[in-house]
Protein backbone atom coordinates (compact mmCIF):
# COMPACT_ATOMS: atom_id res chain seq x y z
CA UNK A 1 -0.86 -104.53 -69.93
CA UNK A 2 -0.55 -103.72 -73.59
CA UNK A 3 -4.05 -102.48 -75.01
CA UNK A 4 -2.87 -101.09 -78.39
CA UNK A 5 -0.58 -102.58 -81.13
CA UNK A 6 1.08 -100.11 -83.27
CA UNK A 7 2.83 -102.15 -86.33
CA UNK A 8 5.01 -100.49 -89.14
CA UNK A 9 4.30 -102.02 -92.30
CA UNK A 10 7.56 -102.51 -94.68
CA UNK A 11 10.00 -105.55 -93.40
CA UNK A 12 7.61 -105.66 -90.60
CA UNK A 13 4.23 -107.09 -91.78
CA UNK A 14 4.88 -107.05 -95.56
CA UNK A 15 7.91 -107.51 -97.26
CA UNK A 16 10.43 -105.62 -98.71
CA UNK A 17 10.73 -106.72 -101.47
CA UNK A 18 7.03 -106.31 -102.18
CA UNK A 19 8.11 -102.66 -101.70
CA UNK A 20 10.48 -102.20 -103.92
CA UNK A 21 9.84 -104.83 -106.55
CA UNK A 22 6.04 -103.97 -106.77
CA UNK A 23 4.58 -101.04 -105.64
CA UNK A 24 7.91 -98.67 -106.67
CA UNK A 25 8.29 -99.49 -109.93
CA UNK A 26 4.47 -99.08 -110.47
CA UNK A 27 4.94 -95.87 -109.33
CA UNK A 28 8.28 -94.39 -111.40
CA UNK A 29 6.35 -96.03 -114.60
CA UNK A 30 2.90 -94.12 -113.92
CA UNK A 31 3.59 -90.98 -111.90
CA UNK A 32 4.63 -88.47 -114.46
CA UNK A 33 1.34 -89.46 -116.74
CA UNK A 34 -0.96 -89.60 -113.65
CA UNK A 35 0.93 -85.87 -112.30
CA UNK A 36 0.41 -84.25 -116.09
CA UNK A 37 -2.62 -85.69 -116.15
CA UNK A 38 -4.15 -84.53 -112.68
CA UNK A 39 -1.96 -81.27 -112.11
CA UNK A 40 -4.89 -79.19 -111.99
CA UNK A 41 -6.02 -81.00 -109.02
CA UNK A 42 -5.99 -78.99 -106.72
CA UNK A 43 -4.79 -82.24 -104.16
CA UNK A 44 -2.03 -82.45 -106.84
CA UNK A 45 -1.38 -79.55 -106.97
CA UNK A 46 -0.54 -78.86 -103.21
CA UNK A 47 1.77 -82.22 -103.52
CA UNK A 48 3.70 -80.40 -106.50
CA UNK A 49 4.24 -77.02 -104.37
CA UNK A 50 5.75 -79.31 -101.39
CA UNK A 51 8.14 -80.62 -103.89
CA UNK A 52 9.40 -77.13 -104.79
CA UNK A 53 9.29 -75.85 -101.21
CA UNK A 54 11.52 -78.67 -100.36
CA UNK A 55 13.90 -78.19 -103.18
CA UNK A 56 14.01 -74.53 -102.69
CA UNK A 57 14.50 -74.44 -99.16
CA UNK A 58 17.69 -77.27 -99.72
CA UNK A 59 18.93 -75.99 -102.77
CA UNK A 60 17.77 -72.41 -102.83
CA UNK A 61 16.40 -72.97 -106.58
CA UNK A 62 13.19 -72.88 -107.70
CA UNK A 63 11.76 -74.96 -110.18
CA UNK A 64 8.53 -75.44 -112.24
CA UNK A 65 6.13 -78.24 -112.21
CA UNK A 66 8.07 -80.28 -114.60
CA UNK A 67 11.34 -80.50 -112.96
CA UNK A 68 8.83 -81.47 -109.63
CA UNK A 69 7.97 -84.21 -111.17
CA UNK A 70 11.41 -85.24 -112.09
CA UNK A 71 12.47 -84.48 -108.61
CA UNK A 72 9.71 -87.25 -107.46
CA UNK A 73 10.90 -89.42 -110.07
CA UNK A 74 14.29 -89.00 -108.60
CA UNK A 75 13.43 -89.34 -104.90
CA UNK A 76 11.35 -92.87 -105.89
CA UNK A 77 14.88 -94.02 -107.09
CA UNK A 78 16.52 -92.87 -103.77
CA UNK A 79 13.51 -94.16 -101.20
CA UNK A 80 13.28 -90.93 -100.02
CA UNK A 81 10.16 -90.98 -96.96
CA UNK A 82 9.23 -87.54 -98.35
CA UNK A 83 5.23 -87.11 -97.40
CA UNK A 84 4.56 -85.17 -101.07
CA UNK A 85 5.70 -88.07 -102.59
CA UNK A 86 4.25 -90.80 -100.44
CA UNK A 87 0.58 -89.20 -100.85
CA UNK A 88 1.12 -88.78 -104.66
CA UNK A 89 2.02 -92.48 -104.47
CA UNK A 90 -1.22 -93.62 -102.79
CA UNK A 91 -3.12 -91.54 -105.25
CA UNK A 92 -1.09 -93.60 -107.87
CA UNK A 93 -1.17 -97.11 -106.10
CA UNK A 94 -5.23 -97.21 -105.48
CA UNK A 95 -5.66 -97.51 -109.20
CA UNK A 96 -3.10 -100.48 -109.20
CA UNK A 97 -5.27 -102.19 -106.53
CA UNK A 98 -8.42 -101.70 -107.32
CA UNK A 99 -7.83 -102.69 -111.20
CA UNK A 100 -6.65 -106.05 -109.67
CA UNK A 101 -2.98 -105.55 -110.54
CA UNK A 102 -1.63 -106.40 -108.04
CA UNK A 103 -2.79 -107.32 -103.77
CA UNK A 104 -0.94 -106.16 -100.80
CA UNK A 105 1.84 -108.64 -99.43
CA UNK A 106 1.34 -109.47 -95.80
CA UNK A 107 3.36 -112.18 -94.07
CA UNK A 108 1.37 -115.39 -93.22
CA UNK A 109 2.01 -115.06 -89.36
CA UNK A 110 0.46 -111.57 -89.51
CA UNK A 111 -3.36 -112.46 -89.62
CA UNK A 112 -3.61 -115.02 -86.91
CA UNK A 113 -1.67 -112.73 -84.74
CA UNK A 114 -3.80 -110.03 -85.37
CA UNK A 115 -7.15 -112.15 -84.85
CA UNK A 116 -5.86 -113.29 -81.30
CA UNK A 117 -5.50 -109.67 -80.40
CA UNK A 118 -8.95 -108.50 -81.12
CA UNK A 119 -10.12 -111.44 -79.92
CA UNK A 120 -8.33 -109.83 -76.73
CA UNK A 121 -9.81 -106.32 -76.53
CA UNK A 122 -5.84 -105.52 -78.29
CA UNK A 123 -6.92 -102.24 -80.56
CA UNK A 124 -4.00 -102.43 -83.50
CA UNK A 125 -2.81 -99.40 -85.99
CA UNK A 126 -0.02 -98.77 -88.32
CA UNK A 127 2.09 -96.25 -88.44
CA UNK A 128 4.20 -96.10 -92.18
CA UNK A 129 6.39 -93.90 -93.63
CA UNK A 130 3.47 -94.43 -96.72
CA UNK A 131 0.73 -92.40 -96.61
CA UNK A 132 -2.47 -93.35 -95.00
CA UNK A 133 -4.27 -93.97 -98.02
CA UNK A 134 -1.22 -96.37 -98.95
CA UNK A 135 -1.58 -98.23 -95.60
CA UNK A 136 -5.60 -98.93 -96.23
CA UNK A 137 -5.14 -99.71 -99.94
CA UNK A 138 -2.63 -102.31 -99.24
CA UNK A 139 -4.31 -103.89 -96.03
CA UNK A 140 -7.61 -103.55 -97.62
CA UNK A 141 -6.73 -105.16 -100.82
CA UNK A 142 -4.21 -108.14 -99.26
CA UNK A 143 -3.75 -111.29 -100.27
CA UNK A 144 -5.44 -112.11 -97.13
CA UNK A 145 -8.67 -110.24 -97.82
CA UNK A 146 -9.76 -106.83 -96.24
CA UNK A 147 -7.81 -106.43 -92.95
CA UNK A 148 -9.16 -103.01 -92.48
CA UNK A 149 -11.85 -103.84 -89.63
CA UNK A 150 -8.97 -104.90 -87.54
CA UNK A 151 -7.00 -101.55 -87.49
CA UNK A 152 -8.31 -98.62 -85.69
CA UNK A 153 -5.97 -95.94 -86.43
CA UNK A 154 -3.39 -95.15 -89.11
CA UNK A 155 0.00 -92.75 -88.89
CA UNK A 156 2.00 -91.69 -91.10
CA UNK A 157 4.92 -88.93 -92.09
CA UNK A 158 2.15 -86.20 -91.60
CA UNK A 159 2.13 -87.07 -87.74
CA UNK A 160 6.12 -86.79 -87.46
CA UNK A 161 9.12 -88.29 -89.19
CA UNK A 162 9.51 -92.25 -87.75
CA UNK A 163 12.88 -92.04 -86.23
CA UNK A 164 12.07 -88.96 -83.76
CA UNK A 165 10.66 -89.01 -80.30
CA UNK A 166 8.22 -86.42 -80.84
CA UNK A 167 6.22 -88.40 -83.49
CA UNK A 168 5.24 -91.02 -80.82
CA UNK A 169 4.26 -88.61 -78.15
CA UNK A 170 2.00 -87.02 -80.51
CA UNK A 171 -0.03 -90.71 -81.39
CA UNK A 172 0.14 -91.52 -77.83
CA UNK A 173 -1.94 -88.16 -77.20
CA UNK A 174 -4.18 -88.47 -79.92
CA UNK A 175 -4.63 -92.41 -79.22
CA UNK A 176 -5.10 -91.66 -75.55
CA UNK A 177 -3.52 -94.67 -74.20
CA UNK A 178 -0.71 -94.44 -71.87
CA UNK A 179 2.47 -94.56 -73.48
CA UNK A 180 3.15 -97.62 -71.24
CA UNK A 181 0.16 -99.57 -72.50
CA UNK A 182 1.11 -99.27 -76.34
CA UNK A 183 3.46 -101.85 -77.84
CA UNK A 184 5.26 -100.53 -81.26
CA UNK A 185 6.70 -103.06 -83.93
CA UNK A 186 8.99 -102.53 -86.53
CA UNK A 187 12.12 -104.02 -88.20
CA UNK A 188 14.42 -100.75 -87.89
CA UNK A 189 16.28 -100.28 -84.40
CA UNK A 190 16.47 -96.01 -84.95
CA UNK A 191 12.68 -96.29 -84.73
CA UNK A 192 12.10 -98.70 -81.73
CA UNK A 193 14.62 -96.24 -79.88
CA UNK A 194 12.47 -93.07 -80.69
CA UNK A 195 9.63 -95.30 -79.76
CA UNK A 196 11.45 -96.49 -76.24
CA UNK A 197 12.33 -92.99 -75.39
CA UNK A 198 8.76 -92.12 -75.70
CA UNK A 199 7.80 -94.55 -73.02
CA UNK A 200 6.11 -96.98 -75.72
CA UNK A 201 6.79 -101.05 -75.51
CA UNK A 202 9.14 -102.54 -78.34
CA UNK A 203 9.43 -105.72 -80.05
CA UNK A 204 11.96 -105.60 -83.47
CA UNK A 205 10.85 -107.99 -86.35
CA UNK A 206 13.89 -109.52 -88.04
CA UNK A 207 12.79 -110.46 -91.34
CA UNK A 208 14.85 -111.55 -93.95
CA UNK A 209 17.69 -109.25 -94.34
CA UNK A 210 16.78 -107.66 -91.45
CA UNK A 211 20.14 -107.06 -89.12
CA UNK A 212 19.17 -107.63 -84.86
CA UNK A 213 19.14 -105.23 -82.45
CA UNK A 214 21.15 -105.67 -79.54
CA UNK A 215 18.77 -103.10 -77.45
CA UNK A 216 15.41 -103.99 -77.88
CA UNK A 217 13.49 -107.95 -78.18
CA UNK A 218 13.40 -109.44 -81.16
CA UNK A 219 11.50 -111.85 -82.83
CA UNK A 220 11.33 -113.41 -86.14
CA UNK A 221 7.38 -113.79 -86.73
CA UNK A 222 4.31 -112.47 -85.51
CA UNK A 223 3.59 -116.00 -84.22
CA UNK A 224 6.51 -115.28 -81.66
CA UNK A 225 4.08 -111.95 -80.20
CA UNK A 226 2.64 -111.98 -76.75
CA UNK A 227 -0.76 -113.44 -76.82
């Protein structure tokens, strides 16, 4: 019996395009202002010294903040799921939403899906390569209102990198479920395996664009879900 719904957000319930047509270019045009601006944060702050760990531990060069925040502006451009940049993103996107500039995309068939599991007992959570405060920004300010009440636990890079095993044997402990009981959704087949191997259900979302795996169900819309 599945008790808990684990969802992954991008190509999964919101699309892609939203993604990258939205939210990133929001992000390359405001994040060296709102870094300079904010660099004495010490939140910031610990985001910038992640950057040049990372860099220096690759490259064996260190840089200054400067060339940090050129390195972010680089790895927007490249979709890199690095968690410095994902948090300094969220910091970035609540502005966005909460000035009304733009809502969260989530796919029609999302909401009634979700309302049929809670009217079910069925706890649901995300777990997003975006940081956590990305995930509640764009579910609580959807087009569909303030989804937020529905979702009872949020995951992201900070728990364990998407594609690797480990990462879902660490929300299984924390969510206390067994691994059995927990059914994960996402559009990206490397993920559902780590998932699988972990002992977690799978169901792949092929959205637009979105190429079907041979190794795991698929569906094409939440409507399609177990009830």
């Amino acid at each position: 019996m599945t008790q808990f719904i684990l969802m992954d957000i991008e190509g999964t319930t919101t699309s892609i395009a939203f993604v990258h047509e939205v939210l990133f270019p929001y992000a390359s045009q405001h994040l060296e202002a709102f870094v300079k601006e904010h660099q004495t944060d010490k939140k910031v702050q610990a985001e910038l010294d992640a950057v040049k760990a990372t860099v220096l531990s690759e490259r064996g060069v260190e840089i200054d903040n400067a060339m940090a925040i050129q390195k972010l502006l680089d790895w927007i451009a490249a979709d890199r799921k690095h968690t410095a940049l994902k948090t300094l993103q969220g910091y970035l996107w609540r502005f966005g939403y909460e000035s009304g500039e733009y809502q969260g995309h989530i796919y029609p068939d999302v909401v009634p899906a979700m309302l049929r599991w809670k009217a079910a007992g069925v706890k649901m959570g995300i777990y997003s390569s975006g940081s956590v405060e990305a995930q509640q920004l764009l579910f609580g300010h959807s087009e569909a209102g303030d989804l937020r009440p529905y979702l009872s636990a949020y995951f992201d890079t900070k728990i364990g990198h998407k594609r690797e095993v480990e990462s879902y044997q660490t929300i299984q402990r924390q969510l206390n479920i067994p691994a059995s009981s927990i059914l994960f959704l996402s559009d990206i087949e490397a993920e559902l395996d780590a998932a699988r191997t972990a002992g977690f259900q799978t169901i792949q979302l092929v959205r637009p664009g979105t190429a079907a795996s041979t190794k795991h169900p698929t569906v094409t819309s939440f409507a399609e879900l177990p009830r």
